[in-house]
N, C-alpha and C. Protein backbone atom coordinates (compact mmCIF):
# COMPACT_ATOMS: atom_id res chain seq x y z
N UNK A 1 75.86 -2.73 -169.50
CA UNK A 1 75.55 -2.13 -168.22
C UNK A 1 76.20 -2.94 -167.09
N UNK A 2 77.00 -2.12 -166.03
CA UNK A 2 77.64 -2.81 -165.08
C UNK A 2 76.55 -3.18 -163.67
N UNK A 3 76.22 -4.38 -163.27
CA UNK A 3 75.30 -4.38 -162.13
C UNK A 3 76.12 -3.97 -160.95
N UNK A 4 74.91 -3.73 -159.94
CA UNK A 4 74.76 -2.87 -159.04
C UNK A 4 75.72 -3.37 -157.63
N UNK A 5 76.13 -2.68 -157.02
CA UNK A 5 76.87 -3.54 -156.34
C UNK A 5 76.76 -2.73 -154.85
N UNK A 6 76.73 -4.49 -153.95
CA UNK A 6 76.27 -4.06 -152.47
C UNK A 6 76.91 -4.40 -151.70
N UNK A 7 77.43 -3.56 -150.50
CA UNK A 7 78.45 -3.89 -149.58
C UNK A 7 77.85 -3.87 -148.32
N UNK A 8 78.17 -5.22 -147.60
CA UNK A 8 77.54 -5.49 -146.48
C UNK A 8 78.99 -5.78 -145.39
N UNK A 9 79.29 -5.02 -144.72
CA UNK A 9 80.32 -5.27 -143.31
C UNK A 9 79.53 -5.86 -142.08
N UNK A 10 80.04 -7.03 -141.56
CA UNK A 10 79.74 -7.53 -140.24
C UNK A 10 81.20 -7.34 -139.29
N UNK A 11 81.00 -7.02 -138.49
CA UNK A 11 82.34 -6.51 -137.37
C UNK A 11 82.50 -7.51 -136.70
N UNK A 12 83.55 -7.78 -136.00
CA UNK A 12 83.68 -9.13 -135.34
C UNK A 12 82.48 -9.12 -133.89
N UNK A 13 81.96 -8.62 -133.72
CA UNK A 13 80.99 -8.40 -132.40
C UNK A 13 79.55 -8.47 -133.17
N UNK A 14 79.49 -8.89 -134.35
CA UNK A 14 78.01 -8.55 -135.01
C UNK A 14 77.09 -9.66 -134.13
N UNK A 15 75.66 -9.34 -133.88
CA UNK A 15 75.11 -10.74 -133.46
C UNK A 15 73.85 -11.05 -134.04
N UNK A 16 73.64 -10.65 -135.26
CA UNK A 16 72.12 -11.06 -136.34
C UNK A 16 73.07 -10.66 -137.93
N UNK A 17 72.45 -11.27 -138.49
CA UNK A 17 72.45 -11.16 -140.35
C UNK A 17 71.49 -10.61 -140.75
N UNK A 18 70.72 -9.59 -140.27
CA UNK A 18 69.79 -8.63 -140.74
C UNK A 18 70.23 -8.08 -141.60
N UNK A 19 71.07 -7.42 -141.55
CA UNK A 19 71.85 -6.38 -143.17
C UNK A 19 71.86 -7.76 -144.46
N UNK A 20 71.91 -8.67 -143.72
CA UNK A 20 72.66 -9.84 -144.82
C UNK A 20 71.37 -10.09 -145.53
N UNK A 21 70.26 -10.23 -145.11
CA UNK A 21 68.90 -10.83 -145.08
C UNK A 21 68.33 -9.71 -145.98
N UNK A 22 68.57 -8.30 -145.88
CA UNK A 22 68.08 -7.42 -146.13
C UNK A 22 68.54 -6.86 -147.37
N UNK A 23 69.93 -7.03 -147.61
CA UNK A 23 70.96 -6.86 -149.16
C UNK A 23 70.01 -8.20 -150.13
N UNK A 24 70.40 -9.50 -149.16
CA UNK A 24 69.76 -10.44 -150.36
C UNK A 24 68.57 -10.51 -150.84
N UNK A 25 67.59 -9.78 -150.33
CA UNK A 25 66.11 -9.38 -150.64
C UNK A 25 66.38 -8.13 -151.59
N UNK A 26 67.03 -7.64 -151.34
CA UNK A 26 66.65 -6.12 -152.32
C UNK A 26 67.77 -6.62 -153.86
N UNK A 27 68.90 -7.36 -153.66
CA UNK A 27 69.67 -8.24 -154.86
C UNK A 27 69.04 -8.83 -155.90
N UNK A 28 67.91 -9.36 -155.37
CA UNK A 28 67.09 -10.49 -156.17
C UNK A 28 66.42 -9.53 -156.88
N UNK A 29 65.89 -8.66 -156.42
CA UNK A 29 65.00 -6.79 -156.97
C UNK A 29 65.47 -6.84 -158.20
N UNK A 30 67.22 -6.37 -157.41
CA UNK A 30 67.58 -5.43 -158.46
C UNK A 30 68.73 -5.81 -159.29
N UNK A 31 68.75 -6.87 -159.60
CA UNK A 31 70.14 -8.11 -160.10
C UNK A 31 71.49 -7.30 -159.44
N UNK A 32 71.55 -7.48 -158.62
CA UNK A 32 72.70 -6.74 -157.72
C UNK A 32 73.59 -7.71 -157.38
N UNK A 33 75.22 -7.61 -157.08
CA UNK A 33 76.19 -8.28 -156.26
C UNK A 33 76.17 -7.70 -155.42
N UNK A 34 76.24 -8.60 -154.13
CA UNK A 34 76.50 -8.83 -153.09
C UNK A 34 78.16 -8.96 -152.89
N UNK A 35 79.25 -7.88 -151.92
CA UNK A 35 79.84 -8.24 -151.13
C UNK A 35 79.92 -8.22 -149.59
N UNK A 36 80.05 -8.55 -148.94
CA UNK A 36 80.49 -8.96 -147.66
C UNK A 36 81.33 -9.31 -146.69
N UNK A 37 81.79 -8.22 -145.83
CA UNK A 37 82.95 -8.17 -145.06
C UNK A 37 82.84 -8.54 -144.00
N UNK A 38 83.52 -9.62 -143.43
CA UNK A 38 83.30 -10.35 -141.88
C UNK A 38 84.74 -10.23 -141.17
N UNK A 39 84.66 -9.37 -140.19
CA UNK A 39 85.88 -9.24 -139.56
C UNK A 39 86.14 -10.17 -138.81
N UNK A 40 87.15 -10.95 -138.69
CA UNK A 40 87.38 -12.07 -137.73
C UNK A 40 87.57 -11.55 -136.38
N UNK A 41 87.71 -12.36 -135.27
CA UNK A 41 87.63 -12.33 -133.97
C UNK A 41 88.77 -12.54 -133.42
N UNK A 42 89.89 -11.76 -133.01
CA UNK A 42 90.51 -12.62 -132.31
C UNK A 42 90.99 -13.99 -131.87
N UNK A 43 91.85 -14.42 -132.67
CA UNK A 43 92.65 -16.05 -132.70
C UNK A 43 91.61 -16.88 -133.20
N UNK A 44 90.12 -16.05 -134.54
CA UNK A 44 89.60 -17.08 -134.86
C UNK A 44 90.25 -18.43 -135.94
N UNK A 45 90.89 -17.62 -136.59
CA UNK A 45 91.51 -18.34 -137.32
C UNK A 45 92.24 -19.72 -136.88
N UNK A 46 93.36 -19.53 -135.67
CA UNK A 46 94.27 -20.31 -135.44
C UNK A 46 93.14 -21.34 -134.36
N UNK A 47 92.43 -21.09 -134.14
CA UNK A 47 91.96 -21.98 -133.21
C UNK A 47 90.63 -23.52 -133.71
N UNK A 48 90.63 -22.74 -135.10
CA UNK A 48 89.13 -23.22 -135.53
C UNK A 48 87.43 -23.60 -135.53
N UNK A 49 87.47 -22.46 -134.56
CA UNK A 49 86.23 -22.76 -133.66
C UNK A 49 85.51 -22.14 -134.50
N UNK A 50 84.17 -22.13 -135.15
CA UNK A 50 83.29 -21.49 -136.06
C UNK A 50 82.14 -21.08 -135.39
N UNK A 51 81.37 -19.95 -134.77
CA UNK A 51 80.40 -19.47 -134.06
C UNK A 51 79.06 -19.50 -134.95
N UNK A 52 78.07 -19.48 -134.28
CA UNK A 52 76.88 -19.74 -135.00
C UNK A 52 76.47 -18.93 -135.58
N UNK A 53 77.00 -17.79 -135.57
CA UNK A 53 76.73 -16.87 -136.57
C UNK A 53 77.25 -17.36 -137.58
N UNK A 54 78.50 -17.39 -137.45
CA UNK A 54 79.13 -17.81 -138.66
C UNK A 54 78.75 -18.93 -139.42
N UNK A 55 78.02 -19.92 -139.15
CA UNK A 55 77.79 -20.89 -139.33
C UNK A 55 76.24 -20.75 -140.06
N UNK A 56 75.62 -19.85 -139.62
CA UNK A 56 74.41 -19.40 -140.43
C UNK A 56 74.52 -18.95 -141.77
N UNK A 57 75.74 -17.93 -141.47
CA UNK A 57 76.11 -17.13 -142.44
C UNK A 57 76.73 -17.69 -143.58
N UNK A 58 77.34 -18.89 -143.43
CA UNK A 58 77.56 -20.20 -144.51
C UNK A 58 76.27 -20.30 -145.31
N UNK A 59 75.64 -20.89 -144.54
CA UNK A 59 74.12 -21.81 -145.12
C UNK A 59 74.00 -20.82 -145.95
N UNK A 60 73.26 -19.34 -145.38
CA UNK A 60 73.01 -18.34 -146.46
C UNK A 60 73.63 -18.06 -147.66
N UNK A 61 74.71 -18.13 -147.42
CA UNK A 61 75.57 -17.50 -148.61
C UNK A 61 75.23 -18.79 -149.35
N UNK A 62 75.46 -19.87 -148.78
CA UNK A 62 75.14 -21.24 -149.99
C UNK A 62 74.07 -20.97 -150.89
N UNK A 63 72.78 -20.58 -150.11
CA UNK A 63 71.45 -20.78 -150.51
C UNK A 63 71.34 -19.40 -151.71
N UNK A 64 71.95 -18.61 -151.38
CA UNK A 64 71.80 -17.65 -152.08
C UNK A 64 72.73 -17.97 -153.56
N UNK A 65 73.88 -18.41 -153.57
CA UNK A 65 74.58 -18.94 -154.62
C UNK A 65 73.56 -19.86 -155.59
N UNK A 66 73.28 -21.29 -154.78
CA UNK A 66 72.16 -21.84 -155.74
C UNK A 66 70.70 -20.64 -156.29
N UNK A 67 70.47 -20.32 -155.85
CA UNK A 67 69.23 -19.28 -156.43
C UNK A 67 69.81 -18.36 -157.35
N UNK A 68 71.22 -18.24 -157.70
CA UNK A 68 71.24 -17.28 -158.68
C UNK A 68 72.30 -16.16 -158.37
N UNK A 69 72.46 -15.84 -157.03
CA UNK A 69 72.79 -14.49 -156.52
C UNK A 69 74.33 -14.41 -156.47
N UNK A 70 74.80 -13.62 -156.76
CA UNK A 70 76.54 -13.22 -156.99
C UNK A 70 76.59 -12.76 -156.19
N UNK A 71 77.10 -13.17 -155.12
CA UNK A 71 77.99 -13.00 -153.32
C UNK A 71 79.20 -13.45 -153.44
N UNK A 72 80.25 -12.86 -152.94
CA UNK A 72 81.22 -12.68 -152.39
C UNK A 72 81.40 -12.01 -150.95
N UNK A 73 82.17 -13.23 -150.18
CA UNK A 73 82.53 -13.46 -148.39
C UNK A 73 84.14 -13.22 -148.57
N UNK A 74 84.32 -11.95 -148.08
CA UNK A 74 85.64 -11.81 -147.61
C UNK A 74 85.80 -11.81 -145.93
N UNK A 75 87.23 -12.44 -145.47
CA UNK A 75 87.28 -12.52 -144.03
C UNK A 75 88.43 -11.96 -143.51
N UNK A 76 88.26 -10.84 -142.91
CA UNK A 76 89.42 -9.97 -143.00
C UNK A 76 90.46 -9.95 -140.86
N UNK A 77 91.12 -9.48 -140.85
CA UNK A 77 91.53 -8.94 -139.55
C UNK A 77 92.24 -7.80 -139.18
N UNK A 78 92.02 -6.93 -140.41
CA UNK A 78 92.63 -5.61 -140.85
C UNK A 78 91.45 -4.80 -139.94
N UNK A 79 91.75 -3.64 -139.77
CA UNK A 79 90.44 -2.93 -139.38
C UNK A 79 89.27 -2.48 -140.27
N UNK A 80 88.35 -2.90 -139.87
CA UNK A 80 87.29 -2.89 -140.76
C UNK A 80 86.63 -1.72 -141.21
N UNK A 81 87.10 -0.69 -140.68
CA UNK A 81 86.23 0.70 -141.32
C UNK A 81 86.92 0.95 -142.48
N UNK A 82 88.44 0.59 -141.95
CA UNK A 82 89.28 0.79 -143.34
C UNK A 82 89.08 0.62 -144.41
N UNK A 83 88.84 -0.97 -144.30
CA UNK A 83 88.76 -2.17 -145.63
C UNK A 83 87.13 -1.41 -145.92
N UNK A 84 86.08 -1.31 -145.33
CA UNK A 84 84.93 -0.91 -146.20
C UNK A 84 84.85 0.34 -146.77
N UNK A 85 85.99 1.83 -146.63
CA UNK A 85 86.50 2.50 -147.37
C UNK A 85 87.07 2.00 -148.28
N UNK A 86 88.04 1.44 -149.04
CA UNK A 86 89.16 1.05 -149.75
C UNK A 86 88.06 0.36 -150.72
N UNK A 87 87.39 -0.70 -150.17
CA UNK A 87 86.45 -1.88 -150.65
C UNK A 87 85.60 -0.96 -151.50
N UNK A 88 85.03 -0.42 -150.84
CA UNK A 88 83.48 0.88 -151.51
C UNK A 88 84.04 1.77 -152.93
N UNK A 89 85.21 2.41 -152.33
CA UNK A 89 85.68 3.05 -153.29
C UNK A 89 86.50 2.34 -154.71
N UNK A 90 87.29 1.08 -154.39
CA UNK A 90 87.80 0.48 -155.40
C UNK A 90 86.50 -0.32 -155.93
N UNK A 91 85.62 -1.08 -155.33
CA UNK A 91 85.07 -1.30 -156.14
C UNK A 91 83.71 -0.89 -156.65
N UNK A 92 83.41 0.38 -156.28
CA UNK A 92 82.44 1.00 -156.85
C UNK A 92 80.91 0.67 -156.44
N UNK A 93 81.29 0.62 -155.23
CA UNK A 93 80.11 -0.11 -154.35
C UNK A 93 78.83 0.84 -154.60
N UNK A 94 77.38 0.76 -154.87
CA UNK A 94 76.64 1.47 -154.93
C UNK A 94 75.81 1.80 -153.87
N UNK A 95 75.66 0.50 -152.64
CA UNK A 95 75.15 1.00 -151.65
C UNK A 95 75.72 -0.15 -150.74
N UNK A 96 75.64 0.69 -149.42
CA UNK A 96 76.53 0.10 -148.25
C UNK A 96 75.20 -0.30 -147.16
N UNK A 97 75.12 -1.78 -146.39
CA UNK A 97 74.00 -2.26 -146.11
C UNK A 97 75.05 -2.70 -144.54
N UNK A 98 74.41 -1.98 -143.39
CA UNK A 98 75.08 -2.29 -142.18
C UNK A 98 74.30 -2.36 -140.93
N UNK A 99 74.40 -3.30 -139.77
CA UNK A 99 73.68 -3.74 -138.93
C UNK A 99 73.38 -2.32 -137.45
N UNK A 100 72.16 -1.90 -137.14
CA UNK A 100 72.42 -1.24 -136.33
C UNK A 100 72.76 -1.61 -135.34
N UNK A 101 73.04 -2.26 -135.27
CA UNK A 101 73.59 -2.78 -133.47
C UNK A 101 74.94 -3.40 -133.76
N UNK A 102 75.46 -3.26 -134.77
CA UNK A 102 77.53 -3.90 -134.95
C UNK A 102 77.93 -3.12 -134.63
N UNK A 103 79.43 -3.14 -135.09
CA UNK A 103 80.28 -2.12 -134.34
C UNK A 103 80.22 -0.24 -134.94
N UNK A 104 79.31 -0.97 -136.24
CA UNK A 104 79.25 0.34 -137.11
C UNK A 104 78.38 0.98 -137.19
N UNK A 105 78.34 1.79 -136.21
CA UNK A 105 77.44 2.70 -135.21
C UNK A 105 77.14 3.63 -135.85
N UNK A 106 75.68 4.47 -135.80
CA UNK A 106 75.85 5.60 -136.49
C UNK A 106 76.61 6.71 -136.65
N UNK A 107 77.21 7.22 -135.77
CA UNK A 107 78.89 7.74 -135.50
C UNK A 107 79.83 7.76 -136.13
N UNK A 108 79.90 6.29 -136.34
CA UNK A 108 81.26 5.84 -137.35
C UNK A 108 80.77 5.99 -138.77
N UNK A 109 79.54 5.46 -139.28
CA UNK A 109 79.05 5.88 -140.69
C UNK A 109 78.82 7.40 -141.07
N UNK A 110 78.36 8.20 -139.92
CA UNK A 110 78.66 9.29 -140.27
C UNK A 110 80.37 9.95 -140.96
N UNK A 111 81.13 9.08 -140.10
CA UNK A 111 82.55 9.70 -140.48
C UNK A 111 83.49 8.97 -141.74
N UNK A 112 82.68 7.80 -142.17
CA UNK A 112 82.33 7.19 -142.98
C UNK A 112 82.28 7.60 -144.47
N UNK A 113 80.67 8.14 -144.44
CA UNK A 113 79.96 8.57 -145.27
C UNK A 113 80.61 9.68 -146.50
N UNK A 114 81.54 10.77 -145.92
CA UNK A 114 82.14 11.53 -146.29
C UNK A 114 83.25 10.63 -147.48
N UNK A 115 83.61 10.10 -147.27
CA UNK A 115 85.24 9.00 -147.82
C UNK A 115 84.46 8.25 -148.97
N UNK A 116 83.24 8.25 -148.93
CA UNK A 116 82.61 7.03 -150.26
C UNK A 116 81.71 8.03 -150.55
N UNK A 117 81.09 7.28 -151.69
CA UNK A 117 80.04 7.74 -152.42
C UNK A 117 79.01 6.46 -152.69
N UNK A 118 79.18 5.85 -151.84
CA UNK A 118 78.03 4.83 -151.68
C UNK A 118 76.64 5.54 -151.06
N UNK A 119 75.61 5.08 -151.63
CA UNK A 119 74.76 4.97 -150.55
C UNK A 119 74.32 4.44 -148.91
N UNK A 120 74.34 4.77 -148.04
CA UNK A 120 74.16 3.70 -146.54
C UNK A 120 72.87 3.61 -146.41
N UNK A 121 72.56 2.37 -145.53
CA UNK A 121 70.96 2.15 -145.46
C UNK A 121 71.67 1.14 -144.00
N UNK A 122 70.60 1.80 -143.26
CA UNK A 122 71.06 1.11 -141.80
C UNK A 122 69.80 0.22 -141.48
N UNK A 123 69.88 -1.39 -140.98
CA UNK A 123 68.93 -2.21 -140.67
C UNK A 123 68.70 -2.28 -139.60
N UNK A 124 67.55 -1.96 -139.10
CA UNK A 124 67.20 -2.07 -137.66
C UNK A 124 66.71 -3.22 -137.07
C-alpha cells in the first residue's frame, strides 16, 4: 500500500503555519507524507536574510522529522500555482492543505481544483 500524501503550499506573502500545523496533526492520524512548497521572496536567496517565518518553519520540520514524520521542504521561485499543479498531479498528492489568508485565495483554488484530483481543505 502506497501512503497518503499531503501537499501543503506557502506563497511568498504567507504569515502563520496553520496549514503546516494542521497537515502534521492529521499525518501522524493517518501515516501520511508531508510535502511542502515555500515560494521564495524576492532576492531571498541572494541576500541571505531568513524571516521568522521561515525560521519557525525550520524548527518544525526538524521536530517533525525526529517524531517519525516524512516531510519534504521544497523552495521554489517559479510561480507557485503552477508548481502545486505539476507537484499534485505528478506526485499523486491526495490532499492539498492551504492557508486562508496566503496568496491562495479561494478564487485561485477554485481554478485550481479543476487541474488536480486532490482533495483541498482550507485552514482558517
Amino acid at each position: 500500500m502506497q501512503r497518503k500524501k499531503i501537499l501543503v503550499p506557502l506563497g511568498q506573502h504567507a504569515r502563520n503555519l496553520k496549514s503546516v500545523h494542521y497537515a502534521l496533526s492529521l499525518a501522524g492520524r493517518i501515516q501520511a507524507q508531508i510535502i511542502i512548497i515555500r515560494q521564495r521572496k524576492s532576492g531571498e536567496e541572494t541576500n541571505g536574510n531568513v524571516n521568522l517565518l521561515d525560521k519557525s518553519l525550520e524548527e518544525l520540520i526538524g521536530d517533525a522529522r525526529q517524531h517519525g514524520v516524512a516531510l519534504s521542504l521544497y523552495r521554489i521561485d517559479e510561480n507557485l500555482i503552477d508548481e502545486v499543479i505539476t507537484l499534485a498531479n505528478a506526485e499523486h498528492i491526495g490532499l492539498l492543505v492551504f492557508n486562508s489568508d496566503d496568496e491562495l485565495s479561494e478564487p485561485t483554488m477554485a481554478q485550481i481544483k479543476p487541474l488536480i484530483s486532490s482533495q483541498i481543505i482550507q485552514v482558517r
